[in-house]
Protein backbone atom coordinates (compact mmCIF):
# COMPACT_ATOMS: atom_id res chain seq x y z
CA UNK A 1 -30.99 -4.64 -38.55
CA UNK A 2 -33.31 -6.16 -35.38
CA UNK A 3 -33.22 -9.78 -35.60
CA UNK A 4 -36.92 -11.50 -35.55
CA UNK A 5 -38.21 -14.79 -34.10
CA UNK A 6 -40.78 -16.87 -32.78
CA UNK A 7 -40.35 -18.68 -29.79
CA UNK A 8 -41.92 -22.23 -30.09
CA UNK A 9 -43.35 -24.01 -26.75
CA UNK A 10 -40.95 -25.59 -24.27
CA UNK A 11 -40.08 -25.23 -20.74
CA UNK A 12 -38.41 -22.38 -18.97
CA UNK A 13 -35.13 -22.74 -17.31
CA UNK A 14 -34.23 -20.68 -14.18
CA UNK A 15 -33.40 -17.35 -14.00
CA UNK A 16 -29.77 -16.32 -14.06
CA UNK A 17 -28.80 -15.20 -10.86
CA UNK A 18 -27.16 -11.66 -12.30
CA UNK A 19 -30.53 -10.50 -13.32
CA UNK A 20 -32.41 -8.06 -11.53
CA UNK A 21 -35.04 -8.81 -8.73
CA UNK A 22 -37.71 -8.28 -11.38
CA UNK A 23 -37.34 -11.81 -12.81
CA UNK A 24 -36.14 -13.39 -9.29
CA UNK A 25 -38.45 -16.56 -8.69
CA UNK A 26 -39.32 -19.86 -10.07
CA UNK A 27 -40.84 -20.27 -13.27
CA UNK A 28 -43.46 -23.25 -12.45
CA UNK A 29 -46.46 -22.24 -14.59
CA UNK A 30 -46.65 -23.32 -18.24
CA UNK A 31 -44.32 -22.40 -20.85
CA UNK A 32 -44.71 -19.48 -23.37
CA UNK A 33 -45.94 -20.48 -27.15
CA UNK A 34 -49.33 -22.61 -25.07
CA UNK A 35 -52.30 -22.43 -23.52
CA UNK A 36 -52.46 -24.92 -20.14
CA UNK A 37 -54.70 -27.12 -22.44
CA UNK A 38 -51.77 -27.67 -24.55
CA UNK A 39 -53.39 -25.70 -27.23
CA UNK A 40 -51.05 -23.52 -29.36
CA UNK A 41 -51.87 -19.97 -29.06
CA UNK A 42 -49.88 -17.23 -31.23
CA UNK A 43 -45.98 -17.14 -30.40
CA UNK A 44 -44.10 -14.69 -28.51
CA UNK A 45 -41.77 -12.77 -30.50
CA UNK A 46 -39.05 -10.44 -29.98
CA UNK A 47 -36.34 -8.10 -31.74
CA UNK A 48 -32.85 -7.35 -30.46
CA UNK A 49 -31.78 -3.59 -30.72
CA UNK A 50 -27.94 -3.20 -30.81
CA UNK A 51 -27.28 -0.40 -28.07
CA UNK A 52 -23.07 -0.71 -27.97
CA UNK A 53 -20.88 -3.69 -28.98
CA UNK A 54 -21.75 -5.11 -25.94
CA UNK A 55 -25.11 -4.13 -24.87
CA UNK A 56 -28.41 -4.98 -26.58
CA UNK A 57 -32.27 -4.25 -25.80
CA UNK A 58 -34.58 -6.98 -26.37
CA UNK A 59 -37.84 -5.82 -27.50
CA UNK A 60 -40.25 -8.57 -26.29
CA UNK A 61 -44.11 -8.71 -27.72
CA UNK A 62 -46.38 -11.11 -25.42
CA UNK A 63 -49.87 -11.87 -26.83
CA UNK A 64 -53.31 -11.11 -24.91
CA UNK A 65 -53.86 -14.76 -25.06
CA UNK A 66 -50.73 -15.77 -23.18
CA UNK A 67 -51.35 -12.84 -20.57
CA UNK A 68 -55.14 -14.09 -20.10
CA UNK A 69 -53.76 -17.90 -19.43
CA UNK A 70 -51.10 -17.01 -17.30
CA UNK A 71 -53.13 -14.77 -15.31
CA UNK A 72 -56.33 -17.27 -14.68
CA UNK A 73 -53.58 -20.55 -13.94
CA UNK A 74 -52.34 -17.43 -11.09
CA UNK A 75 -55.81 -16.87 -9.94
CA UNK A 76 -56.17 -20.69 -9.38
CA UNK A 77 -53.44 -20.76 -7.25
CA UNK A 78 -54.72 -17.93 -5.06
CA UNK A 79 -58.23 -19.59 -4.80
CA UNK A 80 -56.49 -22.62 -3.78
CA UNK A 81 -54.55 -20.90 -0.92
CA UNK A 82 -56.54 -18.06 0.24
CA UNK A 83 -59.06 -17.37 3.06
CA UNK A 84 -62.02 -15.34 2.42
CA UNK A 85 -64.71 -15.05 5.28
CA UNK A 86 -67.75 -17.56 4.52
CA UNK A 87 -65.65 -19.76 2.68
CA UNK A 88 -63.79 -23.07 2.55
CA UNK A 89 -60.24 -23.14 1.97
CA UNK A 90 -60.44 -23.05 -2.35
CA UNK A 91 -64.11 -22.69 -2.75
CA UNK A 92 -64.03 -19.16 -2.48
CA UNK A 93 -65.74 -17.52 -6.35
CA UNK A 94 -62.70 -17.12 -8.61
CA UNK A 95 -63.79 -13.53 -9.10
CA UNK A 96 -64.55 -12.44 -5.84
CA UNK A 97 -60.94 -13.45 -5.08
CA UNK A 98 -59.70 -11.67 -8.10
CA UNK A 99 -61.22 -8.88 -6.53
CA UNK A 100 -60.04 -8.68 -2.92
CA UNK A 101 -56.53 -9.56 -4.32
CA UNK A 102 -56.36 -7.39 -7.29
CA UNK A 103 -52.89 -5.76 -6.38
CA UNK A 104 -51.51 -9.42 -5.35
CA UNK A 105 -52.25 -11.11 -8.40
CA UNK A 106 -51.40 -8.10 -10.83
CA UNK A 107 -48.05 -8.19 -9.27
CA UNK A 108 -47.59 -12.27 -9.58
CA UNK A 109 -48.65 -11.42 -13.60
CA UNK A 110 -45.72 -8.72 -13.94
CA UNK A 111 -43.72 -11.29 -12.86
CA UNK A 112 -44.64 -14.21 -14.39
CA UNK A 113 -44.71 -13.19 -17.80
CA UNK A 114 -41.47 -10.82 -17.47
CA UNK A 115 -39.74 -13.89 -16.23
CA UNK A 116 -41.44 -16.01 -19.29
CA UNK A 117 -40.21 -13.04 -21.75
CA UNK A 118 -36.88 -12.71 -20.60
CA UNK A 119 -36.01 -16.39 -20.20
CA UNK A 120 -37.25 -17.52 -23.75
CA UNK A 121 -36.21 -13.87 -25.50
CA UNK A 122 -32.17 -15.37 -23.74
CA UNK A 123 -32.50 -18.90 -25.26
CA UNK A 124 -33.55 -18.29 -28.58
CA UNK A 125 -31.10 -15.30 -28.74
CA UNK A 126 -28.23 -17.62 -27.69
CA UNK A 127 -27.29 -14.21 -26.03
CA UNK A 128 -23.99 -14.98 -23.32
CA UNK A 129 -25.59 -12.35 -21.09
CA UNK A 130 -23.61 -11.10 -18.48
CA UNK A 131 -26.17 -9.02 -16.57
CA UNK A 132 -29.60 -7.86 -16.51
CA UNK A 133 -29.61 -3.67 -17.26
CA UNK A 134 -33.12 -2.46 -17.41
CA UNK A 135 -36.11 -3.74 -17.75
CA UNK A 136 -39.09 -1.14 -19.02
CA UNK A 137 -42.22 -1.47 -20.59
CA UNK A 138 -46.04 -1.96 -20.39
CA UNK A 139 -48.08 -2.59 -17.55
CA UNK A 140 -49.12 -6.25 -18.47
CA UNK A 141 -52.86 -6.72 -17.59
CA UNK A 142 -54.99 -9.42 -19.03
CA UNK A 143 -56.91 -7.31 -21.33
CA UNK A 144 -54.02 -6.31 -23.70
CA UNK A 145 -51.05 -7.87 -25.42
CA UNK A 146 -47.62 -6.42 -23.73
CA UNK A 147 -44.34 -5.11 -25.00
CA UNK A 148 -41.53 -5.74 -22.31
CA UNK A 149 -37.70 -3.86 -23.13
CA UNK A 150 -35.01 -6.10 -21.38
CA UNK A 151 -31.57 -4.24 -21.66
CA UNK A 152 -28.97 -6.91 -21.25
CA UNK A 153 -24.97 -6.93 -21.09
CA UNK A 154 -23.55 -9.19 -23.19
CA UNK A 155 -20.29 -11.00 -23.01
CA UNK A 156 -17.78 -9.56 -25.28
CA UNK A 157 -16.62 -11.91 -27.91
CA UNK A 158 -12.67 -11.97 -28.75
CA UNK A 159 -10.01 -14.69 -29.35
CA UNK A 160 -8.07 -16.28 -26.34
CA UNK A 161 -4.60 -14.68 -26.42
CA UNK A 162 -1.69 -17.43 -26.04
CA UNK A 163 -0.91 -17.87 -22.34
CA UNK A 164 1.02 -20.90 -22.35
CA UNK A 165 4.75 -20.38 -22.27
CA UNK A 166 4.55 -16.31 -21.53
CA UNK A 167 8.00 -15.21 -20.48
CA UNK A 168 8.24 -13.50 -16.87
CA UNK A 169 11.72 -12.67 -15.35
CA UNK A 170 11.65 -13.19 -11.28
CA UNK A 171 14.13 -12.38 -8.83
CA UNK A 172 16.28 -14.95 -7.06
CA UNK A 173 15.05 -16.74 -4.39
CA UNK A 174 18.14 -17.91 -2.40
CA UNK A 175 19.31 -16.19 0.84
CA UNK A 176 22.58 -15.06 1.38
CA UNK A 177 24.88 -14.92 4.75
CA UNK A 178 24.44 -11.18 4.28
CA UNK A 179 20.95 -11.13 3.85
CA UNK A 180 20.79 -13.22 7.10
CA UNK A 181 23.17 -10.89 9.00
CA UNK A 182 21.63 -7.81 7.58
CA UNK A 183 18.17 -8.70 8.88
CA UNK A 184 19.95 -9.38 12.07
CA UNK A 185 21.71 -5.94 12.04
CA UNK A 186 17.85 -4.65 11.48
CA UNK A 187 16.46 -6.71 14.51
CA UNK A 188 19.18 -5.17 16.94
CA UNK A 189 18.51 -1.73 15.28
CA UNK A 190 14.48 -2.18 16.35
CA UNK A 191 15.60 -2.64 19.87
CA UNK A 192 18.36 -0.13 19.92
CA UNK A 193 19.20 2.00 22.79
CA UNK A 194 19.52 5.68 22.22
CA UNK A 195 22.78 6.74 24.32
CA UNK A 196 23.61 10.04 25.11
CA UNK A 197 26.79 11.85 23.50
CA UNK A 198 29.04 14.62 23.94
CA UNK A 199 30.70 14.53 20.18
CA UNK A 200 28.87 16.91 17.38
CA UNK A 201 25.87 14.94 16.02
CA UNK A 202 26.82 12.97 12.55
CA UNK A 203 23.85 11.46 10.80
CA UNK A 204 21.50 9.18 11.97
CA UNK A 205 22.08 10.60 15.34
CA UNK A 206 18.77 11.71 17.06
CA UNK A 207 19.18 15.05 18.35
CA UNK A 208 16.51 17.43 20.52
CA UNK A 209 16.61 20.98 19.56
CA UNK A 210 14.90 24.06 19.68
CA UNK A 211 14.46 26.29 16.56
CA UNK A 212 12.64 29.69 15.52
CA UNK A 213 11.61 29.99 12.01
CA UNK A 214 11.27 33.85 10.35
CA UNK A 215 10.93 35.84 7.15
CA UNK A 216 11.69 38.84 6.41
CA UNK A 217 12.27 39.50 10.20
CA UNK A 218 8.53 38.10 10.88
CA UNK A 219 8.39 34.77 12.74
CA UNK A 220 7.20 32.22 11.05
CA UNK A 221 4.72 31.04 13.38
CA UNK A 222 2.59 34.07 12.65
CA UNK A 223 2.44 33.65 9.13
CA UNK A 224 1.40 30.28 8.98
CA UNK A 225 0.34 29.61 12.49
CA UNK A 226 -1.79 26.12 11.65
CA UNK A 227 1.59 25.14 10.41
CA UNK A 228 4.17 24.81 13.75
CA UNK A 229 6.47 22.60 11.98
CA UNK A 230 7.68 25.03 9.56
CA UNK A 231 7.50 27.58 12.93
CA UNK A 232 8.85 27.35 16.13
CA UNK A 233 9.76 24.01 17.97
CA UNK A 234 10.58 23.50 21.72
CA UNK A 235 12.31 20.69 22.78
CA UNK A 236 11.40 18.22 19.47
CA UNK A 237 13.60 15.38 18.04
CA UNK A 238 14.81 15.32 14.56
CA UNK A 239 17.12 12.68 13.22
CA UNK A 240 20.08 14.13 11.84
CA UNK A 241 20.17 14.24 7.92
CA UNK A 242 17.08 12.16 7.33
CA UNK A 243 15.75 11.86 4.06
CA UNK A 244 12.45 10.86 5.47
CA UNK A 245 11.87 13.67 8.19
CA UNK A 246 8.81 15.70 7.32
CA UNK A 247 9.44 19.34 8.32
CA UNK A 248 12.38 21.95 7.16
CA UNK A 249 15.52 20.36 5.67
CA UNK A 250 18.08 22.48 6.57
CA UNK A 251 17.15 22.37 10.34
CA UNK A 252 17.65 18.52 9.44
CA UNK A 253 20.93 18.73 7.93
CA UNK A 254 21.89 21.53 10.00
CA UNK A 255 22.20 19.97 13.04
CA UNK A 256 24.73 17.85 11.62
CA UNK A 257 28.34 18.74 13.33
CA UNK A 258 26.30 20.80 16.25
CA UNK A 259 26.63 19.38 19.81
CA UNK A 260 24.79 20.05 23.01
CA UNK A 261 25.00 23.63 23.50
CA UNK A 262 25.57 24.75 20.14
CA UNK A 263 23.98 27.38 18.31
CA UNK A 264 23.63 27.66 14.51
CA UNK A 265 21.40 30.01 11.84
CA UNK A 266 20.46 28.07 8.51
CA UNK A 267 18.40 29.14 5.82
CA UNK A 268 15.78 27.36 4.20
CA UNK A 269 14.15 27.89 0.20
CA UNK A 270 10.87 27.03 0.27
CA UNK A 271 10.12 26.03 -3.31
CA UNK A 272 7.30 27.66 -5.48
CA UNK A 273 4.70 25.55 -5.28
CA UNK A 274 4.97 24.95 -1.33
CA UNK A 275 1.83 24.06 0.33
CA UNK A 276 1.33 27.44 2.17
CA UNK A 277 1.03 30.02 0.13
CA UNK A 278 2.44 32.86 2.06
CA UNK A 279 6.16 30.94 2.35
CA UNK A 280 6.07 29.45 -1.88
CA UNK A 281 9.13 30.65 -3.25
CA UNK A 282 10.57 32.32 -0.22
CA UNK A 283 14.01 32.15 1.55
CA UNK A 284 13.32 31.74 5.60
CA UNK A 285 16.21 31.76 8.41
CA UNK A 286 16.17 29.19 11.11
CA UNK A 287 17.62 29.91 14.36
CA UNK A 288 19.27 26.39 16.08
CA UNK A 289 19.79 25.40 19.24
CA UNK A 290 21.00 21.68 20.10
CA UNK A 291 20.01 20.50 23.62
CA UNK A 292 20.60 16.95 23.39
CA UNK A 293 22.36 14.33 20.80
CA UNK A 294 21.37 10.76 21.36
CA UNK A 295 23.57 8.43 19.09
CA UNK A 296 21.21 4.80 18.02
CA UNK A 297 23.29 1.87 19.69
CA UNK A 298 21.79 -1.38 18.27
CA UNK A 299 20.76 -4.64 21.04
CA UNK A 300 24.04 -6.26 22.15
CA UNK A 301 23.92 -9.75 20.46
CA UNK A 302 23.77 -11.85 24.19
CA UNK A 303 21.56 -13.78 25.49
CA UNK A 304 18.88 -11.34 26.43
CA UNK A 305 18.41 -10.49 23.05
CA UNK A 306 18.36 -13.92 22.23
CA UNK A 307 15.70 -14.82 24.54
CA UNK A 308 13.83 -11.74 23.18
CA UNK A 309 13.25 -13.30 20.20
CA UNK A 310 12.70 -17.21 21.86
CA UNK A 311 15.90 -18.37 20.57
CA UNK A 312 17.95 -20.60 22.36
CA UNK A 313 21.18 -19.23 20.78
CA UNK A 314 22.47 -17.55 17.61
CA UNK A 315 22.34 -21.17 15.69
CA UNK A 316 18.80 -21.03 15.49
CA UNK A 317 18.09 -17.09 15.31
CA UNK A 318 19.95 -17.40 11.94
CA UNK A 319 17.85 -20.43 11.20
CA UNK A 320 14.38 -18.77 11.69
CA UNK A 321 15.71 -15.39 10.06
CA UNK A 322 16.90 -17.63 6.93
CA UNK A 323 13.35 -19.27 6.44
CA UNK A 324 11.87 -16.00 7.08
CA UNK A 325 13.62 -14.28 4.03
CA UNK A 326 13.39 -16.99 2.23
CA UNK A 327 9.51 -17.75 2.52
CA UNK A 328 9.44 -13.96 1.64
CA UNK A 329 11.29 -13.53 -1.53
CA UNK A 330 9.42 -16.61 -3.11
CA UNK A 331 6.78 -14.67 -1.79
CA UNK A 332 8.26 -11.56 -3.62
CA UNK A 333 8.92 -13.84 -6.27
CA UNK A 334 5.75 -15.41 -7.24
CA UNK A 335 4.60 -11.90 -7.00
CA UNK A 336 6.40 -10.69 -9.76
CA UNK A 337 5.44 -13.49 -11.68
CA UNK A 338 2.13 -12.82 -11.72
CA UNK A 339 2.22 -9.00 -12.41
CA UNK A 340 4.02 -10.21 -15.27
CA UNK A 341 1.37 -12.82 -16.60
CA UNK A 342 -1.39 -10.47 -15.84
CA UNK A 343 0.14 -7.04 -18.12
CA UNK A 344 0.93 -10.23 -21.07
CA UNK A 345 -2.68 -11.18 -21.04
CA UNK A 346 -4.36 -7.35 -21.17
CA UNK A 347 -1.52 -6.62 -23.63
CA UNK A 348 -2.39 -9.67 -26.20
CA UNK A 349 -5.80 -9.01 -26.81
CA UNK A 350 -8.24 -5.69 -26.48
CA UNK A 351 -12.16 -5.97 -26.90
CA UNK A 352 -15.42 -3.91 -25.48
CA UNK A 353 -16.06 -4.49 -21.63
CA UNK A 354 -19.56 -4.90 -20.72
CA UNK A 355 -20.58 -1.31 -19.02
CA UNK A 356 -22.28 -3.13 -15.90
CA UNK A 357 -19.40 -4.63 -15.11
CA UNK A 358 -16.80 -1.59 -14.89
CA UNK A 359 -19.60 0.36 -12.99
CA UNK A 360 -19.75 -2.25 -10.59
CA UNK A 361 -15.80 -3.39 -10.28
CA UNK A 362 -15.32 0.83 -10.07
CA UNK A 363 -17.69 0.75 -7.37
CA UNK A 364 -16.57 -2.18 -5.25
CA UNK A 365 -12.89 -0.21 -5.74
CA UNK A 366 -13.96 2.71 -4.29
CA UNK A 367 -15.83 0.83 -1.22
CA UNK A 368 -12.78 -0.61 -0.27
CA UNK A 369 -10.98 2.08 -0.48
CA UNK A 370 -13.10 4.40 1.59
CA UNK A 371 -13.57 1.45 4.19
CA UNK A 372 -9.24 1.20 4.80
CA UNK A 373 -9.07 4.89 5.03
CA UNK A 374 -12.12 5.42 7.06
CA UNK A 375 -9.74 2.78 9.28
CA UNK A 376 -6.74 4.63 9.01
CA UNK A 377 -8.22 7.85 10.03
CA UNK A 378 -9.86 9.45 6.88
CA UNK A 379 -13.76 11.37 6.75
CA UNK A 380 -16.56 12.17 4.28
CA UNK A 381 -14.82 15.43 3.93
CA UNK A 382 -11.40 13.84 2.99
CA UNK A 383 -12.93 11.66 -0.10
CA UNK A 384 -15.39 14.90 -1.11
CA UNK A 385 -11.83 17.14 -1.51
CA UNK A 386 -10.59 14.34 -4.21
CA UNK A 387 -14.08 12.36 -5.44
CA UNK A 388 -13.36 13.19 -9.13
CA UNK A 389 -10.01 11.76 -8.63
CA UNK A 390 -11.08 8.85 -7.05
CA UNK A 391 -13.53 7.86 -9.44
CA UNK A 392 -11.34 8.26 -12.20
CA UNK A 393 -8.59 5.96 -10.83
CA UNK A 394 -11.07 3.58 -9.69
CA UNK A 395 -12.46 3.61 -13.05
CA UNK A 396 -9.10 2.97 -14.84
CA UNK A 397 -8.41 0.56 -12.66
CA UNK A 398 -11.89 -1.37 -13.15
CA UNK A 399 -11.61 -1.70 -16.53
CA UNK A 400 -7.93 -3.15 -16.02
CA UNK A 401 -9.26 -5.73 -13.48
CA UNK A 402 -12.71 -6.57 -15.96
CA UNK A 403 -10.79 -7.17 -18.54
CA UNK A 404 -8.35 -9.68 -17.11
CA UNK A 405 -11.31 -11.74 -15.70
CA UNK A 406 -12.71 -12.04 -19.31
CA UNK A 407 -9.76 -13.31 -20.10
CA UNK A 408 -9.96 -15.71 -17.25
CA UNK A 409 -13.22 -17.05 -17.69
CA UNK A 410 -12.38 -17.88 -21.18
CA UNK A 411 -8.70 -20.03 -20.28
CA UNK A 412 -10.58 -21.65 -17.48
CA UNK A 413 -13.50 -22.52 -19.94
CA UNK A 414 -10.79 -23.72 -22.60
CA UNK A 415 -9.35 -25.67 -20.14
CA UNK A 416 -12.25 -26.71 -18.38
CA UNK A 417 -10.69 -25.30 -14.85
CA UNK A 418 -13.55 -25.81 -12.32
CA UNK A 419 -14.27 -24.66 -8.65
CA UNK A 420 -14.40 -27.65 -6.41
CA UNK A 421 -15.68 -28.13 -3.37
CA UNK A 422 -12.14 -28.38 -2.06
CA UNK A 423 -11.85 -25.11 -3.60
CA UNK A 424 -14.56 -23.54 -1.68
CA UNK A 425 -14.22 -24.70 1.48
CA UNK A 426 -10.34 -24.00 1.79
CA UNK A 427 -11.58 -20.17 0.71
CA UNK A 428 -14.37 -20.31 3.24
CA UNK A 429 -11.72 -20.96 5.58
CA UNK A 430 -9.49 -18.07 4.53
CA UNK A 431 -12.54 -15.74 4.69
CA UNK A 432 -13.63 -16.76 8.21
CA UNK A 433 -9.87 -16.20 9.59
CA UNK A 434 -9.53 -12.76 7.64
CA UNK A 435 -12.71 -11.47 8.52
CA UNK A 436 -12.71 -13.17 12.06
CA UNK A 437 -15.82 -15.11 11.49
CA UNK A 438 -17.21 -18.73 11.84
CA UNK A 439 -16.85 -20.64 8.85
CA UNK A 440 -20.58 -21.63 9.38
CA UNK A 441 -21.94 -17.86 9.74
CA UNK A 442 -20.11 -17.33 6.23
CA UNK A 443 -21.68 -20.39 4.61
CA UNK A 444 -25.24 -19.19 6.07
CA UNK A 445 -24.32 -15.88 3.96
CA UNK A 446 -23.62 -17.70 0.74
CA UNK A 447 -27.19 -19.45 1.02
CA UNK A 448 -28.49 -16.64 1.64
CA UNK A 449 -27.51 -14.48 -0.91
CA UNK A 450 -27.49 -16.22 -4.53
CA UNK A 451 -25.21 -13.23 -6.55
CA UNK A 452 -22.33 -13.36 -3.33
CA UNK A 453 -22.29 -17.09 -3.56
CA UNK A 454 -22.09 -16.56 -7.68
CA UNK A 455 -19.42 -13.82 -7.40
CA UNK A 456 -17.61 -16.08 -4.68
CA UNK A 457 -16.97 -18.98 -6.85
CA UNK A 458 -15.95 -16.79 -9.93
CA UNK A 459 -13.28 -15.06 -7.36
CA UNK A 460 -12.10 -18.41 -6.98
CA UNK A 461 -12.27 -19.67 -10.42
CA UNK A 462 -10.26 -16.26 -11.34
CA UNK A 463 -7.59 -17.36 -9.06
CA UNK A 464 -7.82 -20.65 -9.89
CA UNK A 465 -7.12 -19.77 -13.42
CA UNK A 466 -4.54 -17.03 -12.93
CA UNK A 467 -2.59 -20.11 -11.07
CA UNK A 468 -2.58 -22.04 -13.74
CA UNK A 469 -1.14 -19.65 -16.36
CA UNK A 470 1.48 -18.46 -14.16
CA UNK A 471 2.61 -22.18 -13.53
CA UNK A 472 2.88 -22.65 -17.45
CA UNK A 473 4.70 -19.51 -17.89
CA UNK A 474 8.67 -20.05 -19.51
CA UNK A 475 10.61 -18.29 -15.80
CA UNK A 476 13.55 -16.89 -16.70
CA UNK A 477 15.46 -15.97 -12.76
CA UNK A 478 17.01 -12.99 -12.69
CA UNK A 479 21.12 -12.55 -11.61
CA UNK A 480 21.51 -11.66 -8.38
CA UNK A 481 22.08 -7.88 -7.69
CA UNK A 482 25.61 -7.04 -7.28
């Protein structure tokens, strides 16, 4: 059933900044429930329409009275401000500016008394509103009483799961000998020479070839011409017995025990659900030739690799490469922790999500998305192909990420977690270095733009929160791997 009330006199607070641009503005005229006189006038009421769990319509009713007040204290304020030819600054007949600004001051009455509606409609509620949905209704003229229908998205009510004390397991942090030798094994590999060799190539050996794919007697390259890979090669480099090579396997592990001047047929199954059609499920022949094996030589460990890497000697290139692995597997570490903390918290507890805010998280996923791959390479046409995909991933993963922040806002309200001004300014600072911007030009932006600066601080407080928990969680470090 529609819960009824009246709304008695009393001033209007400000606007939340999450509601739409309808109800933007200050609310400086007089409140709803009296005239200017002070004079009582019939109240405002309203209903509340259950839509979902966690999305209601209020059904406002304004009465002609309050529409006719609000609309002459409007009209005084244009007198008072307007030029009209012939006339003093505010001395200008009320109706005769009523008249030339007829569109003006029907807009400023929308407004107003939508603003009124939905501000007094929220407080006598007690509604936690998250956003502003619709707003629909009459065209509110001074003549008439109006009926105003404010959709709203409510906060979804549930219990705080326990997050004090969660168990997370988290790799070890220390660093090995190995691990330091290993990474300098890798750093001599990334500045290896390639020599060449007259043995038979073994694996890992780099080794230029030329091969000529065909089926059934046909080449290859004719049947799938846009595909030269799985064709005919001059001259090109594979790595012998990579796992990681794109292109045919067994010209990758053929090559293996083939040296310079050798020549070798393989055959290759193509399996049935290969990417071009004409070769799914058939058995091709590769004809080899080996022109070339290189075998990888890492960087001699002398002083010209030393200096390389601005190290004075090999003392304090194992120094640097032990803080380096270390910094990154408490890195890895806290990590882990928090992947942990976050699946406990969406796993305790399960209540509606506010509609606005998945459509909005889903669509803020997908813009980010589209922007890296744009980056990396990707088109219109690329995101078209897989757009019901997307937006079903994105989706999942919105509702995921809403859901946690719920969460969040209610821990950091239980524990009364705050965003300073430390807090801000040390993110400010982190935004202007990522995004390669002056810290001022970013604080211009947040004073600008009410709903970034809102959804700024919340990132913050989210983080802030998700901090916390993770620092109260009961660690449990993992043995190192054998």
């Amino acid at each position: 059933m529609p819960n009824s009330t009246g709304l008695a006199g009393r001033p209007a607070a400000s606007i939340p900044s999450l509601t739409p641009r309808a109800f933007a503005g200050s609310l400086d005229s007089f409140p709803l429930g009296e005239l200017p006189s002070g004079e009582p006038i019939s109240a405002v009421t309203f209903t509340i329409e259950e839509v979902s769990a966690t999305r209601k319509t209020l059904v406002v009713s304004v009465p002609v009275e309050q529409i006719a007040a609000e609309e002459k204290t409007i009209l005084g304020e244009f007198s008072q401000s307007v030029r009209l030819p012939g006339f003093r600054p505010g001395k200008a007949p009320a109706d005769m500016v009523k008249r030339r600004y007829a569109k003006e001051i029907g807009e400023e009455l929308q407004r107003k008394v939508a603003s009124h509606a939905y501000e007094f409609a929220i407080k006598e509620s007690k509604l936690n509103v998250y956003a502003a949905v619709d707003v629909a209704g009459d065209t509110i003229t001074a003549t008439q009483p109006a009926e105003l229908k404010i959709t709203v998205d409510v906060q979804p009510e549930f219990n705080v799961p326990e997050y004090k004390d969660i168990p997370i397991t988290v790799p070890p942090s220390e660093v090995t000998d190995a691990d330091v030798d290993n990474a300098i094994t890798e750093l001599r590999m990334q500045r290896a020479d390639y020599a060449v060799v007259e043995r038979p190539a073994a694996a890992g050996d780099f080794v230029r070839l030329n091969y000529t794919g065909t089926l059934k007697g046909k080449p290859i390259a004719e049947i799938a011409p846009d595909r030269a890979i799985y064709g005919t090669q001059h001259g090109t480099w594979e790595e012998a017995g990579s796992t990681t090579a794109p292109g045919v396997r067994a010209v990758v592990d053929g090559i293996i025990g083939l040296k310079a001047g050798d020549k070798k047929d393989v055959t290759h199954e193509f399996p049935a659900g290969f990417e071009v059609a004409d070769l799914a499920g058939q058995t091709g022949t590769y004809a080899l030739e080996v022109l070339e094996v290189r075998e990888k030589r890492p960087a001699a460990l002398d002083d010209a690799f030393l200096k390389s890497l601005q190290c004075d000697n090999l003392e304090q290139l194992r120094t640097r490469v032990r803080d380096d692995l270390l910094s990154n597997k408490q890195q890895q570490s806290q990590a882990a922790g928090r992947e942990q903390v976050v699946k406990a918290l969406a796993a305790a507890v399960d209540f509606p999500l506010p509609e606005s805010a998945i459509e909005s998280e889903t669509q803020n996923l997908l813009r980010d998305f589209m922007e890296r791959q744009m980056r990396a390479g990707a088109t219109e046409a690329d995101f078209e192909k897989k757009k019901d995909e997307l937006f079903k991933s994105a989706r999942e993963a919105a509702g995921n990420r809403v859901k946690l922040l719920m969460i969040l806002l209610k821990i950091a309200e239980k524990e009364a977690i705050k965003v300073e001004n430390e807090d801000l300014n040390r993110r400010i600072m982190q935004e202007a270095m990522m995004t390669r911007q002056r810290p001022e030009q970013i604080v211009k932006q947040l004073q600008a733009d009410r709903s970034l600066l809102v959804n700024f601080q919340r990132s913050i407080l989210h983080a802030k929160t998700l901090d916390f928990v993770v620092q109260q969680a009961k660690v449990t470090v993992a043995a190192p791997a054998a």
